[in-house]
C-alpha atoms as a PDB file:
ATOM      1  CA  UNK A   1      34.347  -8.358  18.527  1.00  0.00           C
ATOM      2  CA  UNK A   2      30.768  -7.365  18.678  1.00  0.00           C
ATOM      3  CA  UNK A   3      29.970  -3.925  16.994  1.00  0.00           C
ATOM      4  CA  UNK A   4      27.669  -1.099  19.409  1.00  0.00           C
ATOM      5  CA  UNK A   5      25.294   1.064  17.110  1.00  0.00           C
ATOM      6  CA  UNK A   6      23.715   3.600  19.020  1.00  0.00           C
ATOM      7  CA  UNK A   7      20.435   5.637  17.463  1.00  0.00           C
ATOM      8  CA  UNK A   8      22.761   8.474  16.944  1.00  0.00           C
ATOM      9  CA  UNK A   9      25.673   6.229  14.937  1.00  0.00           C
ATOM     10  CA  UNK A  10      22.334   4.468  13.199  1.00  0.00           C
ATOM     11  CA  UNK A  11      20.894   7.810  12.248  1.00  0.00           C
ATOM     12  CA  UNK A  12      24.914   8.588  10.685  1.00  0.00           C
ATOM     13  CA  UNK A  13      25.499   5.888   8.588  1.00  0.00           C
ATOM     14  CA  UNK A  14      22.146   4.841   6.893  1.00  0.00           C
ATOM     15  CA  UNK A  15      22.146   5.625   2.979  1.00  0.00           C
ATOM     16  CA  UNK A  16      18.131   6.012   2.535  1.00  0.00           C
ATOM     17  CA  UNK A  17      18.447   4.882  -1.116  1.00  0.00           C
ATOM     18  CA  UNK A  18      20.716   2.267  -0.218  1.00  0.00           C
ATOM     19  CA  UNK A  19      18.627   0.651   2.123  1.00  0.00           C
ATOM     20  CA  UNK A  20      14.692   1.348  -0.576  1.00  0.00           C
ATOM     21  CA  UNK A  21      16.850  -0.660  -3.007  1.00  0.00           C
ATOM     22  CA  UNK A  22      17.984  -3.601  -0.667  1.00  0.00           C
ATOM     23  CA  UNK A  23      13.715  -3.416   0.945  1.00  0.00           C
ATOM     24  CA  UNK A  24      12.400  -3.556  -3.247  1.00  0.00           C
ATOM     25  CA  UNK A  25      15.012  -6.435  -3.504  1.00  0.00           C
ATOM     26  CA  UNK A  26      13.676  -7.854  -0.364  1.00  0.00           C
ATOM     27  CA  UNK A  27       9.954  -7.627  -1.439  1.00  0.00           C
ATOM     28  CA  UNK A  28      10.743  -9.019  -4.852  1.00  0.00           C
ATOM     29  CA  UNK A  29      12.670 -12.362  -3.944  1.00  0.00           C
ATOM     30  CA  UNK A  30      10.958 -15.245  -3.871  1.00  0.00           C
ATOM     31  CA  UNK A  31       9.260 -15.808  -0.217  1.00  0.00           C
ATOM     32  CA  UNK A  32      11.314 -17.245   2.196  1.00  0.00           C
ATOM     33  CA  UNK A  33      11.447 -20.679   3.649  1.00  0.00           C
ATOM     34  CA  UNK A  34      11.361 -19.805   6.970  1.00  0.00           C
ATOM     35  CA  UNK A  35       7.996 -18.200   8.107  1.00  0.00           C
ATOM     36  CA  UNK A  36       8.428 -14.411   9.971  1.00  0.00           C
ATOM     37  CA  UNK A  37       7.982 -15.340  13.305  1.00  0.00           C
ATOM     38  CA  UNK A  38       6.751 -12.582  15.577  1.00  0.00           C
ATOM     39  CA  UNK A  39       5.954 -13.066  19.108  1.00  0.00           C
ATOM     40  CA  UNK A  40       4.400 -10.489  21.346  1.00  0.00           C
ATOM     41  CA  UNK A  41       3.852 -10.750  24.750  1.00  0.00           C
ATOM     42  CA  UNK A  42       2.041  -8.642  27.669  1.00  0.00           C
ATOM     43  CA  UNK A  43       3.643  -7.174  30.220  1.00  0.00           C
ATOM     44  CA  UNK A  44       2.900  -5.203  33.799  1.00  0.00           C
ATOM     45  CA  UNK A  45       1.453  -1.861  33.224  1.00  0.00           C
ATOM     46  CA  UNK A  46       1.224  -0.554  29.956  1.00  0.00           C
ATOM     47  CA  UNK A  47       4.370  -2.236  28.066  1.00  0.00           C
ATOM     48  CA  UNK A  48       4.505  -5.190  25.304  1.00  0.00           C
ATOM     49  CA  UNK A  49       7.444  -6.868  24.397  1.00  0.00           C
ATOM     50  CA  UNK A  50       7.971  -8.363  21.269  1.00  0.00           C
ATOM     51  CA  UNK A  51      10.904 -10.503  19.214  1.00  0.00           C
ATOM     52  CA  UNK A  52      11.052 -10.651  15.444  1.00  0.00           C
ATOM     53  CA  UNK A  53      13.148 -13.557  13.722  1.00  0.00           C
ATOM     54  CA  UNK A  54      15.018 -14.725  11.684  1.00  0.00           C
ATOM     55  CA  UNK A  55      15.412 -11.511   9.543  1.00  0.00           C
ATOM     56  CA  UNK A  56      17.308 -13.311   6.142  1.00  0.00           C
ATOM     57  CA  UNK A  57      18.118 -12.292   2.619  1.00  0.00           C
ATOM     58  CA  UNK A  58      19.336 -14.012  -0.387  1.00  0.00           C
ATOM     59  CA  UNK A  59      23.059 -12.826  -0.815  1.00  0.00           C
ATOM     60  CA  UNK A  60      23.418 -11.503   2.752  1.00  0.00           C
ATOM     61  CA  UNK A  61      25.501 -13.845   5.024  1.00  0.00           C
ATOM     62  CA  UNK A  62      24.046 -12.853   8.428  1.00  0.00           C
ATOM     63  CA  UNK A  63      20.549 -12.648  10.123  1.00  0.00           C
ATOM     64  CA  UNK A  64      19.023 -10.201  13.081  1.00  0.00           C
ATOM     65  CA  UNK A  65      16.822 -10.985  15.545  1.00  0.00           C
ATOM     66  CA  UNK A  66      15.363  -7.854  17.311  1.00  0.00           C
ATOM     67  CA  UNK A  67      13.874  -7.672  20.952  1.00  0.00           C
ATOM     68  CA  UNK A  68      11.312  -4.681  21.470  1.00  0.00           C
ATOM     69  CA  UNK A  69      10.068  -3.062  24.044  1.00  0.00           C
ATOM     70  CA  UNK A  70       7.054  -1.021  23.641  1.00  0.00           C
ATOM     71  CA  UNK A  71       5.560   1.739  26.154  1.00  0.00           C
ATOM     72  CA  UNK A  72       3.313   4.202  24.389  1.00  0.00           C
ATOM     73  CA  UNK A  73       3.838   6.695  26.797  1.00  0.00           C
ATOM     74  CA  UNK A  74       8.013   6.904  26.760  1.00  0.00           C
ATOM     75  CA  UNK A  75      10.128   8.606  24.777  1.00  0.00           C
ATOM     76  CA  UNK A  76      11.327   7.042  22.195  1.00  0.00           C
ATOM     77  CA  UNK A  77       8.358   4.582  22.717  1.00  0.00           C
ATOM     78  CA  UNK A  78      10.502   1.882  20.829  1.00  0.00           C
ATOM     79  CA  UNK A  79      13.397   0.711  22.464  1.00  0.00           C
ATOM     80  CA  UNK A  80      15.276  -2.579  22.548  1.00  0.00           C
ATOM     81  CA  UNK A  81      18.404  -4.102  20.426  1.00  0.00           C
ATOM     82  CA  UNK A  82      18.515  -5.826  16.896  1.00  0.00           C
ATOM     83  CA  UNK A  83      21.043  -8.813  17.009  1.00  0.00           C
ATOM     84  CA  UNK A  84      22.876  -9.145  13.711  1.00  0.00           C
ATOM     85  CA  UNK A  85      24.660 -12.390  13.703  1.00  0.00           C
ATOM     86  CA  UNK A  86      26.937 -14.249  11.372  1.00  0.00           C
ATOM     87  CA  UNK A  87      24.699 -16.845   9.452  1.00  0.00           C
ATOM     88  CA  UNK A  88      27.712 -19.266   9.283  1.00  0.00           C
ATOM     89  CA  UNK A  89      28.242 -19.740  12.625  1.00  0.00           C
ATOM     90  CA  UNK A  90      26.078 -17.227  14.881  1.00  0.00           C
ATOM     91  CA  UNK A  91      28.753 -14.795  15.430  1.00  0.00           C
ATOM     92  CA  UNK A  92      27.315 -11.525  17.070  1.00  0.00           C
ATOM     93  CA  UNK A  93      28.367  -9.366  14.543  1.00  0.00           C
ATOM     94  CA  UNK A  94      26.720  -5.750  15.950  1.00  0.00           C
ATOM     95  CA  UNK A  95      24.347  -4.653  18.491  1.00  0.00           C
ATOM     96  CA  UNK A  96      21.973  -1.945  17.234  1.00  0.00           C
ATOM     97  CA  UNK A  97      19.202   0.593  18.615  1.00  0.00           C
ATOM     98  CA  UNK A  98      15.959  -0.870  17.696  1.00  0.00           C
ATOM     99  CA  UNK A  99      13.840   2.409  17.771  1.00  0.00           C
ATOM    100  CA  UNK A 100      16.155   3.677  14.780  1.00  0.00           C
ATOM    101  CA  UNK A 101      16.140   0.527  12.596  1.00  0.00           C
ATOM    102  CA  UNK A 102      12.225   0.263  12.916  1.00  0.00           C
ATOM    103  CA  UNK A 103      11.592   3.814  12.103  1.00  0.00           C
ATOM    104  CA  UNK A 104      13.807   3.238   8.995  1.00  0.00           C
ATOM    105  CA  UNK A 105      12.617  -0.189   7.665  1.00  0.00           C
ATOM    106  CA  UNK A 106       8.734   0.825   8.890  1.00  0.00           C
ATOM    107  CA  UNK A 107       9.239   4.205   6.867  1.00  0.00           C
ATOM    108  CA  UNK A 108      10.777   3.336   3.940  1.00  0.00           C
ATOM    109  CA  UNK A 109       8.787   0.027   3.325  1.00  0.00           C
ATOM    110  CA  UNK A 110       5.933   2.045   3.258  1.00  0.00           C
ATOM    111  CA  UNK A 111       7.191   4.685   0.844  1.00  0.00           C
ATOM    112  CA  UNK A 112       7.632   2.081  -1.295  1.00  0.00           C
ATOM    113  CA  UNK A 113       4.574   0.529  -1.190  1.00  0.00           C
ATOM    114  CA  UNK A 114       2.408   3.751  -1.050  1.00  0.00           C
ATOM    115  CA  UNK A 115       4.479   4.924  -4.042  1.00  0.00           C
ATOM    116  CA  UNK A 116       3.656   1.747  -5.718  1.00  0.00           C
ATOM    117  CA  UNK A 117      -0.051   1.502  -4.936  1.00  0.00           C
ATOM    118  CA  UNK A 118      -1.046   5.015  -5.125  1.00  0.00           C
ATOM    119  CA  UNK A 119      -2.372   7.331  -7.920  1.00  0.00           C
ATOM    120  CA  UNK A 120      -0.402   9.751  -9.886  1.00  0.00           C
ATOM    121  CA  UNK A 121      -1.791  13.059  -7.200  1.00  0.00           C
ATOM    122  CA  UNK A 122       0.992  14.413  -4.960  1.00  0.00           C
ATOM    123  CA  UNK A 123      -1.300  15.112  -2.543  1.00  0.00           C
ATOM    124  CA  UNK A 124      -0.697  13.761   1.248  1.00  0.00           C
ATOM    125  CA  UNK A 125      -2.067  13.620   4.349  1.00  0.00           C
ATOM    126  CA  UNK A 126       0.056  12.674   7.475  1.00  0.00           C
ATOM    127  CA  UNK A 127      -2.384  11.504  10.158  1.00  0.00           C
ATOM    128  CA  UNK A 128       0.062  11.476  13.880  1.00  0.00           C
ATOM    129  CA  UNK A 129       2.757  13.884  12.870  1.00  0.00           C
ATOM    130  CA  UNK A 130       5.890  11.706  14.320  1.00  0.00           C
ATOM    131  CA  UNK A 131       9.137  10.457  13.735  1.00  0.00           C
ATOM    132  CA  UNK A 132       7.445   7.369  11.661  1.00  0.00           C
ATOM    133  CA  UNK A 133       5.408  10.079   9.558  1.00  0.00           C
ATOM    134  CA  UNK A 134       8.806  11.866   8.924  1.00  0.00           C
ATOM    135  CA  UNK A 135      10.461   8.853   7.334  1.00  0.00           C
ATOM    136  CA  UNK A 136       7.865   7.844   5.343  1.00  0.00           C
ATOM    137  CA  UNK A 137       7.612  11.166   3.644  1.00  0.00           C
ATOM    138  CA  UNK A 138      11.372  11.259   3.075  1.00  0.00           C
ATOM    139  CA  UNK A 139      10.874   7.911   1.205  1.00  0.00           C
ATOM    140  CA  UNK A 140       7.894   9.280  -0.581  1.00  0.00           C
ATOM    141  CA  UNK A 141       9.543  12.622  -1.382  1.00  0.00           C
ATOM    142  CA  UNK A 142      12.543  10.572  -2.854  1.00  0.00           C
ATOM    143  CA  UNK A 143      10.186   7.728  -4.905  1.00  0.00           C
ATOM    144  CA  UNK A 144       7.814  10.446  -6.578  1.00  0.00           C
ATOM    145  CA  UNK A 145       7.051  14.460  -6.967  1.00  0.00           C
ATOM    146  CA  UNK A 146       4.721  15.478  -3.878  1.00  0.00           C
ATOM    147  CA  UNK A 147       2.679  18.851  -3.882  1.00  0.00           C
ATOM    148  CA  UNK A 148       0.604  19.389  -0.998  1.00  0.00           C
ATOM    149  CA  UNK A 149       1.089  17.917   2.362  1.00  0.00           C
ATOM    150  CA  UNK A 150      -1.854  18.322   5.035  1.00  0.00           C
ATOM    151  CA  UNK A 151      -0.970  17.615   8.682  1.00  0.00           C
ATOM    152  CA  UNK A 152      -2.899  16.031  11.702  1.00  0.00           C
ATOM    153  CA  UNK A 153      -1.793  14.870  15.024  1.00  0.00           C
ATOM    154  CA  UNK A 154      -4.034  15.091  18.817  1.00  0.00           C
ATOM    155  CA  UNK A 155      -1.343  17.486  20.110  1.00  0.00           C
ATOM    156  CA  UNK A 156      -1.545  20.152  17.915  1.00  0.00           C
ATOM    157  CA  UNK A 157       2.315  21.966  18.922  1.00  0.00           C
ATOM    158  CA  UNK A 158       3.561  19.061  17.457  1.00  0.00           C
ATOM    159  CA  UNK A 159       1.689  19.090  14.351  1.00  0.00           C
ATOM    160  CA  UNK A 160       2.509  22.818  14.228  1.00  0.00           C
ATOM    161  CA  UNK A 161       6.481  22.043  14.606  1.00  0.00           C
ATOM    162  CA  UNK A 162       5.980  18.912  11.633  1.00  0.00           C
ATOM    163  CA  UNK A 163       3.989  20.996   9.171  1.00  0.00           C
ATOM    164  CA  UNK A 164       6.452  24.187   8.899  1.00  0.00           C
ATOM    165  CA  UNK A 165       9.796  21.111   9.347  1.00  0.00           C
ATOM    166  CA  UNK A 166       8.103  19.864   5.693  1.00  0.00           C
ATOM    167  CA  UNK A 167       7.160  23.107   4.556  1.00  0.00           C
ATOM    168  CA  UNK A 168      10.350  23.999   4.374  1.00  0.00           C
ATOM    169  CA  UNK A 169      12.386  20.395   3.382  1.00  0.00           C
ATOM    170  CA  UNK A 170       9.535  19.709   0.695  1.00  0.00           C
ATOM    171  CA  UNK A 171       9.001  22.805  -0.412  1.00  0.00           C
ATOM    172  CA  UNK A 172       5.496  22.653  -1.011  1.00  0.00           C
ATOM    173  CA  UNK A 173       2.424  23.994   0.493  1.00  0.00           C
ATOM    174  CA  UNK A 174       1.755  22.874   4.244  1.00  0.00           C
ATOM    175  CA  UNK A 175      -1.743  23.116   6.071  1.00  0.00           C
ATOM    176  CA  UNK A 176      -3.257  21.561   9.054  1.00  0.00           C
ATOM    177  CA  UNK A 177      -6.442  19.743  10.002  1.00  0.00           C
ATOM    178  CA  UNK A 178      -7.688  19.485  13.046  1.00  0.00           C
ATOM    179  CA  UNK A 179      -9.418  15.611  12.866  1.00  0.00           C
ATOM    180  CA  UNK A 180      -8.740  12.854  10.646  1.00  0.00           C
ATOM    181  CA  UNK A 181     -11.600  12.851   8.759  1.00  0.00           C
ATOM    182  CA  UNK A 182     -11.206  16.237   7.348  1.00  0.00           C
ATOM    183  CA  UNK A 183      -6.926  15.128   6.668  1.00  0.00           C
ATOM    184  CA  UNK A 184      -8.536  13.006   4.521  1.00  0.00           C
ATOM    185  CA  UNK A 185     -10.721  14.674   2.326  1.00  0.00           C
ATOM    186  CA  UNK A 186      -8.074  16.788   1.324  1.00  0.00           C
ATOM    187  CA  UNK A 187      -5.738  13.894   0.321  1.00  0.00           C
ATOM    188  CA  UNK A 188      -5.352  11.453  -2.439  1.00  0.00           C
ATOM    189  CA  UNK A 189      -2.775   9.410  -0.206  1.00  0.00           C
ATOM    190  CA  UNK A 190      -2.891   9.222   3.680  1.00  0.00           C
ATOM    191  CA  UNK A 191      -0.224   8.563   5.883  1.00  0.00           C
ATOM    192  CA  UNK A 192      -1.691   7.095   9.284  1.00  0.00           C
ATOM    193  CA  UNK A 193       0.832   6.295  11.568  1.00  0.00           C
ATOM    194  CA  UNK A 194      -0.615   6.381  15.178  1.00  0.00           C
ATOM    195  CA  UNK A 195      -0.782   4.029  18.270  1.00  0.00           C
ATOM    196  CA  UNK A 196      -4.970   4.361  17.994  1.00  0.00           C
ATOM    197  CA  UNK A 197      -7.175   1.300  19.684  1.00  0.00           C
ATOM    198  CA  UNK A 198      -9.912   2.663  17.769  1.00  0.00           C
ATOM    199  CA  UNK A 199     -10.164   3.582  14.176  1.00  0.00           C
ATOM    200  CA  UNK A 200      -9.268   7.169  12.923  1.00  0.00           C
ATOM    201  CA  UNK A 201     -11.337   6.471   9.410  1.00  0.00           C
ATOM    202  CA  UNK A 202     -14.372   4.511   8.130  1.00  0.00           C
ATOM    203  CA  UNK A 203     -15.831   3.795   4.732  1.00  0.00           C
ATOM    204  CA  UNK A 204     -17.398   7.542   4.332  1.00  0.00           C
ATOM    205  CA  UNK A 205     -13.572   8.854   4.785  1.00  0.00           C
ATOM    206  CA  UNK A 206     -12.533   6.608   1.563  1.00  0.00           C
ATOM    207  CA  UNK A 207     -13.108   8.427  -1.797  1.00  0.00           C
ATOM    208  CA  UNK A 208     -12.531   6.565  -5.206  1.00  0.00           C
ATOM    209  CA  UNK A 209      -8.666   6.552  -6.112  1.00  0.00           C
ATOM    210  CA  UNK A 210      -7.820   7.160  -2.669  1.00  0.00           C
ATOM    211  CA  UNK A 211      -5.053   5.426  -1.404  1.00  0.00           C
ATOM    212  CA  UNK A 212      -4.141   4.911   2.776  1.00  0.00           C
ATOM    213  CA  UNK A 213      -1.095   3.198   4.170  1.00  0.00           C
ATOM    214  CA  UNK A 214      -1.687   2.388   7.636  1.00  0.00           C
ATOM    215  CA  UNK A 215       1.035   1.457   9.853  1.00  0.00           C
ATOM    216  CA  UNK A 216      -0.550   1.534  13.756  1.00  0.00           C
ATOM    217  CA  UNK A 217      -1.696  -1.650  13.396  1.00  0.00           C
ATOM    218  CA  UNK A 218       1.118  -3.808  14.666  1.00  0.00           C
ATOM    219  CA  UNK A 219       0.286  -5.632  17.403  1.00  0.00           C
ATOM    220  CA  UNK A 220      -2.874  -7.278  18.714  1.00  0.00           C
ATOM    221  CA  UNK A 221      -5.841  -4.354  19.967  1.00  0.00           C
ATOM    222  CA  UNK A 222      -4.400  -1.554  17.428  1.00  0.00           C
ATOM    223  CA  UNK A 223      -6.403  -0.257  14.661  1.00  0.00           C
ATOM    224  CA  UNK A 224      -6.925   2.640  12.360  1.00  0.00           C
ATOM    225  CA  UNK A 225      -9.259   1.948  10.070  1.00  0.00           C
ATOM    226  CA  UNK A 226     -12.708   0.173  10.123  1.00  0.00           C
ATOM    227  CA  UNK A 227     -13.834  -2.993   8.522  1.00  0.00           C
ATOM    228  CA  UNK A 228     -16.333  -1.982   6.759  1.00  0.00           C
ATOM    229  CA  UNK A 229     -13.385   0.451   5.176  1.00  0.00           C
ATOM    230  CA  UNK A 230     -11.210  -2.363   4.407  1.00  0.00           C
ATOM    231  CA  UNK A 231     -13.708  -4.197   3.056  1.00  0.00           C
ATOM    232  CA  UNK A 232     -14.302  -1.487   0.492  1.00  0.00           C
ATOM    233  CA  UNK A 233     -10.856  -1.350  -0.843  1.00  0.00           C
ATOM    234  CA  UNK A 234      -8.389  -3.341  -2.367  1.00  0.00           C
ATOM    235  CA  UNK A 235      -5.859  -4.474   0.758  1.00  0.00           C
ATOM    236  CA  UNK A 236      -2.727  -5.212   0.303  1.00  0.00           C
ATOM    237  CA  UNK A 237      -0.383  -6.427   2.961  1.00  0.00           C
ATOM    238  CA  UNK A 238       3.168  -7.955   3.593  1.00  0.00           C
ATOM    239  CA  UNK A 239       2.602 -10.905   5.260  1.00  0.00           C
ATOM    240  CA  UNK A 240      -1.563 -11.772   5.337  1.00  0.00           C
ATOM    241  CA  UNK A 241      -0.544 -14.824   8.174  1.00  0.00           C
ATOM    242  CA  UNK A 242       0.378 -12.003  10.595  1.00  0.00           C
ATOM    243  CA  UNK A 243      -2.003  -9.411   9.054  1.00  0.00           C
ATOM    244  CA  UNK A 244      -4.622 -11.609  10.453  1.00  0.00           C
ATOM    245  CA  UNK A 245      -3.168 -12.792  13.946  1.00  0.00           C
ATOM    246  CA  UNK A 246      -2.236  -9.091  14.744  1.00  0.00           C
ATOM    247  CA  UNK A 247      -2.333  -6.734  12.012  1.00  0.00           C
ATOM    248  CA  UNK A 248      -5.049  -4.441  10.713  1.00  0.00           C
ATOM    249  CA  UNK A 249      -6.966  -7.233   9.193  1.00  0.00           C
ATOM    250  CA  UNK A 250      -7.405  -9.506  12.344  1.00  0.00           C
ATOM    251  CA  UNK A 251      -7.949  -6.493  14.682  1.00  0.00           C
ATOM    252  CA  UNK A 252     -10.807  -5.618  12.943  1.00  0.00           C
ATOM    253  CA  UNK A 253     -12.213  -9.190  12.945  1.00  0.00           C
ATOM    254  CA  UNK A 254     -11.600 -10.046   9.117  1.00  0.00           C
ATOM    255  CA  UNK A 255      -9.604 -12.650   7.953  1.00  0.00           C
ATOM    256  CA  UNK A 256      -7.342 -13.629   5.112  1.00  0.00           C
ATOM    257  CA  UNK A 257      -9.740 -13.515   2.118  1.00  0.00           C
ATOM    258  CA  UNK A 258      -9.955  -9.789   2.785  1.00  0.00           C
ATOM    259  CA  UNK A 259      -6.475  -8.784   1.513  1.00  0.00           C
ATOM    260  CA  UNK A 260      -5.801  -9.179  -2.160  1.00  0.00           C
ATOM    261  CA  UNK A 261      -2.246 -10.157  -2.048  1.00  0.00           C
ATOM    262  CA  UNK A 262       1.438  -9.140  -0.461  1.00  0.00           C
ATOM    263  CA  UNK A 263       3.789  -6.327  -1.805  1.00  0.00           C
ATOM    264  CA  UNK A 264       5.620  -8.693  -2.853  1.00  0.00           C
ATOM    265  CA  UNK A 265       2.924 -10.353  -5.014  1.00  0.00           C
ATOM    266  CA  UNK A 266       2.412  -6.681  -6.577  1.00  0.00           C
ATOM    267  CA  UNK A 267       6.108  -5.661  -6.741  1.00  0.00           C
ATOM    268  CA  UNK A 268       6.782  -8.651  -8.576  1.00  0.00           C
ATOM    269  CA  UNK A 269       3.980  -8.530 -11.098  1.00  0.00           C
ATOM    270  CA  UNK A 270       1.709 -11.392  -9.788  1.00  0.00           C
ATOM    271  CA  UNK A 271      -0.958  -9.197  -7.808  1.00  0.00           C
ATOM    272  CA  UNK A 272      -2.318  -5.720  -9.575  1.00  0.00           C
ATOM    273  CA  UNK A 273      -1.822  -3.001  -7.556  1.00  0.00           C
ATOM    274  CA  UNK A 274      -5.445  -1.236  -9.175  1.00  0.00           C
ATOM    275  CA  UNK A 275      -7.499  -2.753 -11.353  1.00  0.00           C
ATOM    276  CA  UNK A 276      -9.505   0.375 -12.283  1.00  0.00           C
ATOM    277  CA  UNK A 277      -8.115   4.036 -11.421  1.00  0.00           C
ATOM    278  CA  UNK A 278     -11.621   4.652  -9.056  1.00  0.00           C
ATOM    279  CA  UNK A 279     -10.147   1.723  -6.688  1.00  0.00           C
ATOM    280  CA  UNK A 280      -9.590   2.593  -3.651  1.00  0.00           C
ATOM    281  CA  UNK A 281      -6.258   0.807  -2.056  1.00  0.00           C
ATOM    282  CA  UNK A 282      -4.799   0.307   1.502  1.00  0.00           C
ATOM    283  CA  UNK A 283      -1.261  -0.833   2.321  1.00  0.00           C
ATOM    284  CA  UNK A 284      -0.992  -2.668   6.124  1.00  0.00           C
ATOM    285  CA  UNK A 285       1.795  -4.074   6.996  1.00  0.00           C
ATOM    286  CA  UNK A 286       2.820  -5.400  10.200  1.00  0.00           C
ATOM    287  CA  UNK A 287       6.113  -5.466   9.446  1.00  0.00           C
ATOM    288  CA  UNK A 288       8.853  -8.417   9.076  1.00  0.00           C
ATOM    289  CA  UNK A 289      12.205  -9.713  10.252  1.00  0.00           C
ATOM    290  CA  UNK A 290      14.024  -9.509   6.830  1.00  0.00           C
ATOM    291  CA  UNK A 291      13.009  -5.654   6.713  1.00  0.00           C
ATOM    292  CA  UNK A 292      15.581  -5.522   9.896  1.00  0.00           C
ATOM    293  CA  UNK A 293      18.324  -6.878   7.976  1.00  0.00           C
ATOM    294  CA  UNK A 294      18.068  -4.543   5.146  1.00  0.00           C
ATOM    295  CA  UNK A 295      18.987  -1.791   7.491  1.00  0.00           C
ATOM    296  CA  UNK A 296      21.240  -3.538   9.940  1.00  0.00           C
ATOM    297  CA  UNK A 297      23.181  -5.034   7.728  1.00  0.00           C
ATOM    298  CA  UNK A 298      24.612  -1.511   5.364  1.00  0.00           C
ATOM    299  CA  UNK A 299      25.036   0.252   8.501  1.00  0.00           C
ATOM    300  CA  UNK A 300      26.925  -2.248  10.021  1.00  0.00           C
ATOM    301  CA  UNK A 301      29.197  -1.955   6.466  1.00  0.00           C
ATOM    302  CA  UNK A 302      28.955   1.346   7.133  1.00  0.00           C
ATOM    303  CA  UNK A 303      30.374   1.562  10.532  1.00  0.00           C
ATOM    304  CA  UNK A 304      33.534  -0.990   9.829  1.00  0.00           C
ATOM    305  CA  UNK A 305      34.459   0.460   7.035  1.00  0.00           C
ATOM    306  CA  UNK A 306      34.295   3.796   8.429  1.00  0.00           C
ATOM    307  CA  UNK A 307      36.744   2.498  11.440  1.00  0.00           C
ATOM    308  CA  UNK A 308      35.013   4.360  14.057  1.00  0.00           C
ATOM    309  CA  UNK A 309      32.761   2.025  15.705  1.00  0.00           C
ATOM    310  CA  UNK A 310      32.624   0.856  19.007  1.00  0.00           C
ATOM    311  CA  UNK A 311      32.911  -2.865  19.856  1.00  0.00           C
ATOM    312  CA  UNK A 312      33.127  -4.999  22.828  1.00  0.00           C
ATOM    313  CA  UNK A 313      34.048  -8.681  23.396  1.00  0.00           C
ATOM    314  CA  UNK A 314      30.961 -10.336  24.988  1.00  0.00           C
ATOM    315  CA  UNK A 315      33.189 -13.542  25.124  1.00  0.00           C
ATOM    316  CA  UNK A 316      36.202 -12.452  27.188  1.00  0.00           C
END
């Protein structure tokens, strides 16, 4: 019997510290044998689609592969199924909602990494106040103390409705901005998570202990930040292959040699995360199959051993 996890059953079961400890896990084995493969594809009008596989971790006997379909202009803009399969003999183990397990993994990957790249300020500035934004600052607001949270988004209601949400669930000071640029110079850690094509922030946005996690840059044609801006700070990334065929770093037109390292490589010791506290540091991931499995795989605990679930036998 094959398991059905809606958004709303996702949503239910996750345990948000259960799932930062299995992604630090994650980041800290060794890397994997098998390359992240990540294929995106075109499609009529204004869609992509895109597959992620195989997502595997040491200790965990099954593997996802996730089919996404991405239309900027729907709601949610995510939407497709992540496969989680038996690794001994492909059983389909569960079927969940994509747009959920993304937001999740995305979120809490990069609370961990801005957490562990950033300076000691609680300062933060959420650039594209949506539900992305939201889970990264839950992460954040569980990894470290935060104390002043400045908002920015292009529809302004929304940043409205996100800055008194966090105003109240932080508890701590709340104001808005009305471009980027001025988010940032308010910040010591910025939060960009946007569908831009162009960037939101160049090298006179960057101040010296600054620290940006950038998370638009996905796919091929996405981008956030300049080159120039990169190129003035110390990059670090989760996979620099794919940072470079459709991340941050490629989109820009730079190439491997601009990243110092993985999060892995910092979380395990072998990469600094500053080498002076005036560096300036980005985190850009493009995000990888194994963070799916982190997610999939506790929820789908979750859900049998809470004897609710739904199933259905896609072999009768």
């Amino acid at each position: 019997m094959t398991v059905l996890l809606t958004r709303t059953a996702v949503d239910g079961l996750i345990d948000p510290d259960g799932v930062l400890a299995a992604l630090r896990a994650g980041f800290t084995a060794a890397d994997p044998a098998a390359p992240p493969l990540r294929v995106r594809t075109s499609l009529p009008g204004p869609g992509t689609a895109t597959a992620l596989l195989p997502g595997l971790l040491p200790d965990v006997p099954a593997y996802t592969v996730k089919v996404n379909a991405k239309f900027p202009g729907a709601a949610p803009a995510l939407r497709g199924v992540v496969c989680l399969h038996d690794v001994s003999d492909g059983t389909l183990l569960a079927l969940l909602d994509s747009s959920s397990v993304t937001s999740w993994r995305t979120g809490l990957a990069a609370a961990i990494a801005t957490d562990a790249l950033a300076g000691p300020d609680g300062t933060v500035a959420v650039i594209g106040a949506g539900a992305q934004a939201r889970v990264v600052l839950a992460g954040l607001a569980a990894l470290r103390r935060l104390t002043r949270l400045i908002v920015c988004d292009a529809d302004s209601s929304r940043a409205m409705a996100f800055a008194l949400e966090h105003e109240a669930s932080l508890g701590v000071p709340v104001e808005m901005a009305p471009t980027p640029a001025k988010a940032a110079a308010l910040a010591s850690i910025v939060i960009t998570a946007t569908w831009a094509r162009e960037p939101l922030l160049g090298a006179a946005d960057l101040r010296p202990g600054m620290h940006v996690t950038t998370l638009g840059a996905d796919e091929p044609g996405k981008a956030e930040i300049t080159a120039e801006a990169l190129r003035a700070a110390r990059v670090v990334v989760d996979d620099v292959r794919l940072a470079v065929a459709m991340g941050a770093l490629g989109n820009v037109g730079l190439d491997e040699g601009d990243a110092v390292g993985t999060l892995g490589e910092v979380l395990r010791g072998g990469v600094a995360a500053r080498e002076t506290d005036g560096d300036v540091t980005v985190y850009a991931p493009v995000g990888l199959p194994w963070q799916d499995l982190a997610v999939a795989w506790p929820v789908y605990g979750a859900a049998v051993g809470a004897g609710r679930q739904r199933e259905i036998d896609f072999l009768a």
